[in-house]
N, C-alpha and C. Protein backbone atom coordinates (compact mmCIF):
# COMPACT_ATOMS: atom_id res chain seq x y z
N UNK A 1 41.27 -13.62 -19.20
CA UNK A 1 40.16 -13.43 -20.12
C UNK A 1 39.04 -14.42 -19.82
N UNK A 2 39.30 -15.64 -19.77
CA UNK A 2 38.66 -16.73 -19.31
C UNK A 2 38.09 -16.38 -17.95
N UNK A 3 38.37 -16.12 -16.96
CA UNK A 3 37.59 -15.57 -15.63
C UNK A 3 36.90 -14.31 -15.97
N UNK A 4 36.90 -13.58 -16.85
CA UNK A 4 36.75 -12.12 -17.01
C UNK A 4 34.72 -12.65 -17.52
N UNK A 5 35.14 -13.18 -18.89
CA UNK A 5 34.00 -14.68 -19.35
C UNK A 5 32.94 -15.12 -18.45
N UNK A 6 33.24 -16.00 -17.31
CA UNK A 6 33.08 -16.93 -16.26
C UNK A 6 32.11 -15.67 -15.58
N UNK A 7 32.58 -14.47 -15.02
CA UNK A 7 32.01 -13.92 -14.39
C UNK A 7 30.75 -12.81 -15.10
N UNK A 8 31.23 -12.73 -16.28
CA UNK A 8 29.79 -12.40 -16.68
C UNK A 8 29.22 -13.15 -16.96
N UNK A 9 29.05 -14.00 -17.46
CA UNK A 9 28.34 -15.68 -17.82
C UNK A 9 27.76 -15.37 -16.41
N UNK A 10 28.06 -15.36 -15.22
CA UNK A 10 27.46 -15.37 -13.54
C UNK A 10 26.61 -14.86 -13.74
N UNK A 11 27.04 -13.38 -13.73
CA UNK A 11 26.21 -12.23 -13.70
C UNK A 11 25.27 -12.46 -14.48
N UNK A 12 24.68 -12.50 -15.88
CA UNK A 12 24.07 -12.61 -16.89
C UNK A 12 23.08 -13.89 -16.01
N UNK A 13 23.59 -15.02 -15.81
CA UNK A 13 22.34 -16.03 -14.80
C UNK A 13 22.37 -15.33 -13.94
N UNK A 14 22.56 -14.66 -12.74
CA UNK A 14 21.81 -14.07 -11.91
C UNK A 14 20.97 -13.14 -12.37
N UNK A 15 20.90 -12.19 -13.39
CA UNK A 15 20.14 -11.14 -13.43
C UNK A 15 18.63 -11.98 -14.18
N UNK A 16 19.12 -12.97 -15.32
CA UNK A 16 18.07 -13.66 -15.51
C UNK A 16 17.34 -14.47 -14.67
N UNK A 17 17.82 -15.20 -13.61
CA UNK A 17 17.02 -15.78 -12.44
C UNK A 17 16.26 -15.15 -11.75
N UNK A 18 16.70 -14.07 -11.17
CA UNK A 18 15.96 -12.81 -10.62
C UNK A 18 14.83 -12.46 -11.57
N UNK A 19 14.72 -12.30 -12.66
CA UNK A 19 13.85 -11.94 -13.62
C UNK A 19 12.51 -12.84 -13.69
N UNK A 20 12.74 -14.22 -13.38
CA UNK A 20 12.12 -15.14 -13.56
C UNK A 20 11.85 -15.22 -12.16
N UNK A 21 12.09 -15.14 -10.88
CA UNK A 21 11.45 -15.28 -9.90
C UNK A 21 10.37 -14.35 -9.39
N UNK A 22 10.35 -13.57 -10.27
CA UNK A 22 9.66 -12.25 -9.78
C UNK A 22 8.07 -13.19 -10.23
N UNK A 23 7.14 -12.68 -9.28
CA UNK A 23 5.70 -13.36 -9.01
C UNK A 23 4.77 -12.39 -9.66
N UNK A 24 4.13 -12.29 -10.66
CA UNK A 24 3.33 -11.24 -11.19
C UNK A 24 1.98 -11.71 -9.98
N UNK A 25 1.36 -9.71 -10.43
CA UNK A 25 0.41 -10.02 -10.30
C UNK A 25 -1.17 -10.26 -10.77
N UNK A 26 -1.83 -10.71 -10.60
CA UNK A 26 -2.92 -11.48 -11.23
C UNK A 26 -3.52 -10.49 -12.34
N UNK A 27 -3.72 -10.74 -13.55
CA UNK A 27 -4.07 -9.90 -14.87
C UNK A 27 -5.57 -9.22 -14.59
N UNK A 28 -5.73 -7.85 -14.58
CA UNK A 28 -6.38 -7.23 -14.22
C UNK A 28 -6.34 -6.34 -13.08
N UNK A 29 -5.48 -6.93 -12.34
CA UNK A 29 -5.70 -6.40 -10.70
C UNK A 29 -5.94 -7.13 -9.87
N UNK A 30 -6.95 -6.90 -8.41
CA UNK A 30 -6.55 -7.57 -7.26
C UNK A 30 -8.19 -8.06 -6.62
N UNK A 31 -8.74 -8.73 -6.24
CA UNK A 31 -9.79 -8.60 -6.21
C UNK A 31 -10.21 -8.72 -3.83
N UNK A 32 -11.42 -8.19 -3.54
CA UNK A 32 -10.72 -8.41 -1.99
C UNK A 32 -10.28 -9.89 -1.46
N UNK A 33 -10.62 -10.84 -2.21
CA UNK A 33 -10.12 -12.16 -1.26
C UNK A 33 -8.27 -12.19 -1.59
N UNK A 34 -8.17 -11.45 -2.61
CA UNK A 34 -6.81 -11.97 -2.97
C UNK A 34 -6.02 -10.63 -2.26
N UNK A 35 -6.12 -9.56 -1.77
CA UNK A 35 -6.11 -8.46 -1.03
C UNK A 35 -5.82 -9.07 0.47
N UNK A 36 -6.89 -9.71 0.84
CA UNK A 36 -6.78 -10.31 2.14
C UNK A 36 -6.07 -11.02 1.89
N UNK A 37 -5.64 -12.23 0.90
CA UNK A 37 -4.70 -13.59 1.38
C UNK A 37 -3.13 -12.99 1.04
N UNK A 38 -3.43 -11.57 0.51
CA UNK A 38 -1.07 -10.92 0.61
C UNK A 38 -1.42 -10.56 1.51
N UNK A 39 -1.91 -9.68 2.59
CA UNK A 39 -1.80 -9.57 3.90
C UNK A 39 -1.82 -10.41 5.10
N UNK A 40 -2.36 -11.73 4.58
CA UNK A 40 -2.57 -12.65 5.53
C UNK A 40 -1.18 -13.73 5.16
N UNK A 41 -0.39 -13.34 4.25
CA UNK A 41 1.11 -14.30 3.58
C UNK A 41 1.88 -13.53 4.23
N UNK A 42 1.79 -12.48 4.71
CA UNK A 42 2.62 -10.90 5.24
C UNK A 42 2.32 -11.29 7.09
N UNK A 43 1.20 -11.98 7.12
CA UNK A 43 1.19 -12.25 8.85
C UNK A 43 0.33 -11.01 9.11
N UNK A 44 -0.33 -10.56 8.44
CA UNK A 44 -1.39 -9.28 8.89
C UNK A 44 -2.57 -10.24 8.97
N UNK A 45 -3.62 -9.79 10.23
CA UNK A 45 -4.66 -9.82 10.72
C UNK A 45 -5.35 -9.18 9.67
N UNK A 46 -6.67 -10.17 9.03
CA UNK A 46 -7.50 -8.54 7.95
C UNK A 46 -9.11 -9.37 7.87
N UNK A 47 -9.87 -8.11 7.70
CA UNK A 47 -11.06 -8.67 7.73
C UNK A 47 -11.90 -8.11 6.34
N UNK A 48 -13.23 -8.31 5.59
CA UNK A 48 -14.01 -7.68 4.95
C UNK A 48 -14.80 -7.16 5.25
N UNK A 49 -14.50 -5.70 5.22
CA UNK A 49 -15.90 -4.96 6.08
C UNK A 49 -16.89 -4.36 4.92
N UNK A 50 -18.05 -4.52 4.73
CA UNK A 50 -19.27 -3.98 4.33
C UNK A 50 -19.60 -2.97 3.71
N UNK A 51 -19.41 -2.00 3.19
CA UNK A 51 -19.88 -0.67 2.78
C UNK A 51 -21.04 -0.34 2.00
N UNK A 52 -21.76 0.67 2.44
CA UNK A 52 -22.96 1.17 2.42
C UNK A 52 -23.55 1.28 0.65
N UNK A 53 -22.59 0.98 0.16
CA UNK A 53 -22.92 0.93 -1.25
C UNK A 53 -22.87 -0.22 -2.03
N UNK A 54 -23.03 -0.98 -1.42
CA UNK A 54 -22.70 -2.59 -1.32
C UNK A 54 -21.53 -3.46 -1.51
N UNK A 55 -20.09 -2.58 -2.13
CA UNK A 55 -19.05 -3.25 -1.90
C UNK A 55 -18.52 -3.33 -0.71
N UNK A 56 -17.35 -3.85 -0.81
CA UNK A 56 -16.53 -4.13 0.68
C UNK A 56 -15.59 -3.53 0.41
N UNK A 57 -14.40 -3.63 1.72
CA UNK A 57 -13.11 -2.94 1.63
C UNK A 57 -12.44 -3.85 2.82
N UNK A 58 -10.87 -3.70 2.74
CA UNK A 58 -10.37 -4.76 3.56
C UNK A 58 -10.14 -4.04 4.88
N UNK A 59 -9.65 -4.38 5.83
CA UNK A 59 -9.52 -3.40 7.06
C UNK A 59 -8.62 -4.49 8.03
N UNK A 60 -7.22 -3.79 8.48
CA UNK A 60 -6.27 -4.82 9.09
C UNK A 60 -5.98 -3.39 9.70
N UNK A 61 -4.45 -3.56 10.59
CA UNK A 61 -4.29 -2.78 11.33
C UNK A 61 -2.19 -2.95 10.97
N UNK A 62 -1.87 -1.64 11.48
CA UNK A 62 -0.37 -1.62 11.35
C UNK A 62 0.08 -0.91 12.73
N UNK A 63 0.82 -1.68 13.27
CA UNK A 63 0.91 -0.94 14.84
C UNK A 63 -0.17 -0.20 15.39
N UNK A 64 -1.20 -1.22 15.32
CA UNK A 64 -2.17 -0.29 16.12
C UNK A 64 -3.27 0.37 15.69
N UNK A 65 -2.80 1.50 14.31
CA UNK A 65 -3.54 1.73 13.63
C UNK A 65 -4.30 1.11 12.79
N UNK A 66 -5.49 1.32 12.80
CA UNK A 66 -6.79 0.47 11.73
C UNK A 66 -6.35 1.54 10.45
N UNK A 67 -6.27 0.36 9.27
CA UNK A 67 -6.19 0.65 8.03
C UNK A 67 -7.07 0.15 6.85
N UNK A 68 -8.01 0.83 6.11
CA UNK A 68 -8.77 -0.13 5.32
C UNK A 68 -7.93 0.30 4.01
N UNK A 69 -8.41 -0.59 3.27
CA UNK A 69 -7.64 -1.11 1.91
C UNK A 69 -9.22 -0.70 1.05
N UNK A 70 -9.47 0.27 0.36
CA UNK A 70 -10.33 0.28 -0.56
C UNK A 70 -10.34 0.54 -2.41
N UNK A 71 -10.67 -0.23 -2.70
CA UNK A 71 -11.22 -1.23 -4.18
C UNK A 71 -10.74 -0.01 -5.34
N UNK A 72 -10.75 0.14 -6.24
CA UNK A 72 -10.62 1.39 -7.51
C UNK A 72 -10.58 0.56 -8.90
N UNK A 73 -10.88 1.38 -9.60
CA UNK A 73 -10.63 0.91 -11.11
C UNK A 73 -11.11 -0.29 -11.40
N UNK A 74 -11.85 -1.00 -11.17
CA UNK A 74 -12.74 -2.49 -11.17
C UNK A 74 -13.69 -2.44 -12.05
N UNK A 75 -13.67 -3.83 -12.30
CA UNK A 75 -13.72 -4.09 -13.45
C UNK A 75 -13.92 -5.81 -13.65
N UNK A 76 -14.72 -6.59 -14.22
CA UNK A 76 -15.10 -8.19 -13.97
C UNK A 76 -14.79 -8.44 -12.83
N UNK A 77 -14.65 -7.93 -11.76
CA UNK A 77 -14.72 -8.76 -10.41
C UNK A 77 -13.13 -7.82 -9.90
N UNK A 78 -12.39 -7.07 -10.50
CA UNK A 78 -10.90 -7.42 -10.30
C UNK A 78 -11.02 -5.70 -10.25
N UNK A 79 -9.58 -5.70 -9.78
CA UNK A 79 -10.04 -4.23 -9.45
C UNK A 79 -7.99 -3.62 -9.85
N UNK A 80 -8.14 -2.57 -10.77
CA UNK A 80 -6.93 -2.44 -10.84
C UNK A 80 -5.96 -1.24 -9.95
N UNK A 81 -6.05 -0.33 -8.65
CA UNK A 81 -5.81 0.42 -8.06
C UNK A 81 -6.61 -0.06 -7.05
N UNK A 82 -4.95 0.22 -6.20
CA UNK A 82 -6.24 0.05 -3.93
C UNK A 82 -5.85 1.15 -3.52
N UNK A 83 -6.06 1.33 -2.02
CA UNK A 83 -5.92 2.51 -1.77
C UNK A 83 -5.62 1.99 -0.45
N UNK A 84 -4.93 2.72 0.47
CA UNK A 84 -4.62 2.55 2.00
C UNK A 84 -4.73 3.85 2.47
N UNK A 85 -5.40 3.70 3.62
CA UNK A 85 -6.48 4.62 4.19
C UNK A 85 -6.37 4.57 5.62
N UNK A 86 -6.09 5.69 7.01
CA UNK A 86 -6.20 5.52 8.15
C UNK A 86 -6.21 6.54 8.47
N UNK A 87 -7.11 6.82 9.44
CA UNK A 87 -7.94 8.60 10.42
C UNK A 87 -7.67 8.05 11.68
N UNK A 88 -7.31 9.03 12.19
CA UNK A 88 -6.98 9.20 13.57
C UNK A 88 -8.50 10.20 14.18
N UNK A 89 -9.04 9.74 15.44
CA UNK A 89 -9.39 10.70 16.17
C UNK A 89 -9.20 12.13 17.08
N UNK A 90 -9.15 12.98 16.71
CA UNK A 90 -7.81 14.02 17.32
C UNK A 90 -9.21 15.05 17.85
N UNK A 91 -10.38 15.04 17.51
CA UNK A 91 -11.29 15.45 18.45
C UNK A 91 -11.32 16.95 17.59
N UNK A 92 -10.54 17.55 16.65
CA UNK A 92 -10.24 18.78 16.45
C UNK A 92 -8.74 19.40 16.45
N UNK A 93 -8.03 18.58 17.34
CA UNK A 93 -6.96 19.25 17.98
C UNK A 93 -5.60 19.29 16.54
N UNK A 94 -6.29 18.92 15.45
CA UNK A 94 -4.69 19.00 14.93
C UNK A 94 -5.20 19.84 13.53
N UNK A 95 -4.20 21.02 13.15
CA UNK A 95 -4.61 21.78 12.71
C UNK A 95 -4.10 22.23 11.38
N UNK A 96 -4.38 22.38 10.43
CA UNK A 96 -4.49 23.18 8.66
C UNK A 96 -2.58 22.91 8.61
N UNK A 97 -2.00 23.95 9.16
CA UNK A 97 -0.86 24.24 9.12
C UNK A 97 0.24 23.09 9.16
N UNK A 98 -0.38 21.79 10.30
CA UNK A 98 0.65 20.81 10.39
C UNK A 98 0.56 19.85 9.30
N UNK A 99 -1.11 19.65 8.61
CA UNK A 99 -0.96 19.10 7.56
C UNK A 99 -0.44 19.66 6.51
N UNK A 100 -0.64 20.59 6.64
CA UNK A 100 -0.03 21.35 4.46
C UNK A 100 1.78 21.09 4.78
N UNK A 101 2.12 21.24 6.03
CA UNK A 101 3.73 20.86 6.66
C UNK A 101 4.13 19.39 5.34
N UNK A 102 2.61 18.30 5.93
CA UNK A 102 2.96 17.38 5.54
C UNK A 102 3.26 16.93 4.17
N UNK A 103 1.85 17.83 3.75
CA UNK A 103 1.40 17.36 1.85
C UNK A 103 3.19 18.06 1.10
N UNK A 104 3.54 19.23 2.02
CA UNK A 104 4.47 19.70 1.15
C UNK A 104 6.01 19.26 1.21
N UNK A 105 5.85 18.41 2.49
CA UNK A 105 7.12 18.01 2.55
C UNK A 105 7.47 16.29 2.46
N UNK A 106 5.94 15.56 2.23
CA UNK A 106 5.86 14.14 2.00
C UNK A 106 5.68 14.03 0.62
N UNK A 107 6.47 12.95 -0.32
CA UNK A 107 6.21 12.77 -1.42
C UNK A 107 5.29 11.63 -2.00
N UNK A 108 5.21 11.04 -1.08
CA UNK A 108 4.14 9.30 -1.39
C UNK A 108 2.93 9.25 -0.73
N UNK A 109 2.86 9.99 0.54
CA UNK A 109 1.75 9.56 1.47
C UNK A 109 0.73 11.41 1.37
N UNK A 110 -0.95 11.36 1.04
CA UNK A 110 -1.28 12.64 1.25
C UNK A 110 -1.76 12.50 2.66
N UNK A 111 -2.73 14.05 2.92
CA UNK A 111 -2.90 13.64 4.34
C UNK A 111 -4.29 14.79 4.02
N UNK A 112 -5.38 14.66 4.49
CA UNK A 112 -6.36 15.21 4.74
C UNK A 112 -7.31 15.39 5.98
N UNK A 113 -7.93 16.19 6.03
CA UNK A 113 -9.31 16.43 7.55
C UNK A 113 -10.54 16.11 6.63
N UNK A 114 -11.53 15.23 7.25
CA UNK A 114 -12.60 14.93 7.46
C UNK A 114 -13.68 15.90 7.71
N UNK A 115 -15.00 15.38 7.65
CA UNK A 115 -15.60 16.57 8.15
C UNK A 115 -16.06 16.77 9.98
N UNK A 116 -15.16 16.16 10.69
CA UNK A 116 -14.93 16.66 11.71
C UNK A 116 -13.59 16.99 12.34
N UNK A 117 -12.69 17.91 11.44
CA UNK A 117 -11.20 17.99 11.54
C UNK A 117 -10.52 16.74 12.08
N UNK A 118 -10.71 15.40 11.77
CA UNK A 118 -10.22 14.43 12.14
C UNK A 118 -8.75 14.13 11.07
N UNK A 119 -7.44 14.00 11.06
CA UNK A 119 -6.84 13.65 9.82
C UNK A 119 -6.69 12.26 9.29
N UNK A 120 -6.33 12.60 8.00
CA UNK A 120 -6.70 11.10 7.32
C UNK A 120 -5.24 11.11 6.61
N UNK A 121 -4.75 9.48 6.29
CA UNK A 121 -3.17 9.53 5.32
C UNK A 121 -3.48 8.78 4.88
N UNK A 122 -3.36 8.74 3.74
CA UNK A 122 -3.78 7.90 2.54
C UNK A 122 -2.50 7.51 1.25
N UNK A 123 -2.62 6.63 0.65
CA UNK A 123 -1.62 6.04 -0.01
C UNK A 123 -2.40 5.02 -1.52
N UNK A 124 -1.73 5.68 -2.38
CA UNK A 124 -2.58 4.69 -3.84
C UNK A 124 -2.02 4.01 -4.29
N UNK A 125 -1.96 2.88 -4.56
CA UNK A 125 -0.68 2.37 -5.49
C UNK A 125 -1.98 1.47 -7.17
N UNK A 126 -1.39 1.69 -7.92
CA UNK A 126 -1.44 0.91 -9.03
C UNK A 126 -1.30 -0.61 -9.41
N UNK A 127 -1.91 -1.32 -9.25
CA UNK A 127 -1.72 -2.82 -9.78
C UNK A 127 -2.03 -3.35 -11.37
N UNK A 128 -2.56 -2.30 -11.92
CA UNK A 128 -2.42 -2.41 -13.97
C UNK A 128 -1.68 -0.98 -14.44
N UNK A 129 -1.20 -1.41 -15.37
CA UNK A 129 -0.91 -2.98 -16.46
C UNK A 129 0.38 -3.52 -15.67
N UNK A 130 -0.08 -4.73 -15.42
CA UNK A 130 1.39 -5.52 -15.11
C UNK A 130 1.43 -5.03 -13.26
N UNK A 131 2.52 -6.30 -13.19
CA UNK A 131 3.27 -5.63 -11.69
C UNK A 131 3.74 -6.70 -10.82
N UNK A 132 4.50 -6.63 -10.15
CA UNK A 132 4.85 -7.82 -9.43
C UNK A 132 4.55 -7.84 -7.77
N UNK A 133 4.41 -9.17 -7.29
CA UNK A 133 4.40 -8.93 -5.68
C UNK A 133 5.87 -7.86 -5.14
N UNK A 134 6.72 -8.20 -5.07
CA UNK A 134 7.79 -7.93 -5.19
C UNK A 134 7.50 -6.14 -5.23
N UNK A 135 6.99 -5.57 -6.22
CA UNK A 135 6.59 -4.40 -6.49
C UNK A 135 5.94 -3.60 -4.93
N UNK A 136 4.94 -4.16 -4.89
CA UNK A 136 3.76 -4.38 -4.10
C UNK A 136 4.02 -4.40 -2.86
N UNK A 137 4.90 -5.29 -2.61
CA UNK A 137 5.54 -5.34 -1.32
C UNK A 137 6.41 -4.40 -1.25
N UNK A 138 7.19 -3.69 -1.77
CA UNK A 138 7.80 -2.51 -1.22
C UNK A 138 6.87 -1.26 -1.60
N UNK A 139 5.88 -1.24 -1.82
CA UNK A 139 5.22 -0.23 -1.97
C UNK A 139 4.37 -0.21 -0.43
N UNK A 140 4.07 -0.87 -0.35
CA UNK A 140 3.45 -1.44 1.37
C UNK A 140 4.41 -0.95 2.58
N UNK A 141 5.13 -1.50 1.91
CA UNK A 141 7.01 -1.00 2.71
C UNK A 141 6.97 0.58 3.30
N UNK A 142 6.40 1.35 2.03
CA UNK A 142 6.51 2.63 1.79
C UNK A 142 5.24 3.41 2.73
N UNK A 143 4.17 2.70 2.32
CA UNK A 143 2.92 3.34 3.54
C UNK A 143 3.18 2.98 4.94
N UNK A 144 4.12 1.74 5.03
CA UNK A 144 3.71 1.48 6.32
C UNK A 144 4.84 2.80 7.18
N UNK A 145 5.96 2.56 6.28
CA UNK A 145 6.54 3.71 7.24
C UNK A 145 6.38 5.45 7.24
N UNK A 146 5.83 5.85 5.91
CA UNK A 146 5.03 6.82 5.95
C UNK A 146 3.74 7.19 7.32
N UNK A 147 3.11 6.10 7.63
CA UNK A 147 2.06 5.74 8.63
C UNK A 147 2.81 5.93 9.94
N UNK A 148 4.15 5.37 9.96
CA UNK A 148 4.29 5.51 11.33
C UNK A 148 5.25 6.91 11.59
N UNK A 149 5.52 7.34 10.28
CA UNK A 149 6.18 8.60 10.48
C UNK A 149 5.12 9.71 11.08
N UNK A 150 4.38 9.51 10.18
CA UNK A 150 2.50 10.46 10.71
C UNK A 150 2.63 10.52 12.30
N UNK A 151 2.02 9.26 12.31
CA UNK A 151 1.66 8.89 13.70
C UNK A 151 2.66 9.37 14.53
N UNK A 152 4.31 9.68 14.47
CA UNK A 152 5.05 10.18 15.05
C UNK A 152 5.46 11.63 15.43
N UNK A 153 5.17 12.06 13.75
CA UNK A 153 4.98 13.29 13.79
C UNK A 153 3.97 14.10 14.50
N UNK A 154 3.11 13.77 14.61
CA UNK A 154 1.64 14.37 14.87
C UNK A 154 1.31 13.97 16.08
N UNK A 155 1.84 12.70 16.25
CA UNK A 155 0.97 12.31 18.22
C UNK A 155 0.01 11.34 17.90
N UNK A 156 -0.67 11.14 17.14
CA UNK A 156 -1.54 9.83 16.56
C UNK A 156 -1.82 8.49 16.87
């Protein structure tokens, strides 16, 4: 009975330690410097690129592929939804049928053409109300291999 005790007493501190290590993230959302410095804690290369409407968006790369990270739901500086974003050049060559393949048989990642049949895979995740790195990081987890499934599938 006494060991029976002992080991949930364990259990019970582990599940609470775990609870407490978890790293929220910043109230509101994410803003781009703090965008760039989890990718740059992750060992990703990332830069702020410019956009024509005067915000920015982040832009790093995942095997190769260029990926920008763009802003949503913002708000005092902070922004609560990003988005991960990467087009391939295919010149035309990839066609209606292999994407709807995708939208209908992928559950996390969509996939769209441009207006020069170029395809695009895209990925949203949520950072309000609440959320943890921890979260975040396997959600990243989730595009990146979605991304390279694309890229595999398709020739990309």
């Amino acid at each position: 009975m006494r060991m029976r005790m002992m080991g949930a007493a364990t259990l019970a501190l582990m599940l609470v330690s775990g609870a407490v290590a978890a790293k929220d993230l910043p109230a509101g959302g994410f803003t781009t410097d703090d965008v760039v410095a989890w990718l740059q804690s992750d060992g990703h290369q990332s830069e702020l690129v410019p956009d024509k409407d005067g915000t920015s968006h982040v832009r790093f790369a995942i095997g190769g592929a260029r990926v920008g990270i763009y802003m949503f739901d913002c708000n005092s500086g902070r922004c609560g939804s990003i988005q991960f974003s990467a087009g391939f050049a295919t010149h035309g060559s990839f066609n209606v049928a292999r994407m709807n393949e995708w939208n209908r048989d992928k559950r996390w990642c969509r996939g769209y053409f441009d207006s020069v049949n170029d395809p695009w895979v895209e990925y949203d995740i949520d950072l309000t109300p609440g959320g943890t790195y921890e979260l975040l990081n396997d959600e990243f987890a989730i595009y990146r291999k979605m991304l390279g499934d694309f890229r595999a599938l398709y020739g990309v």
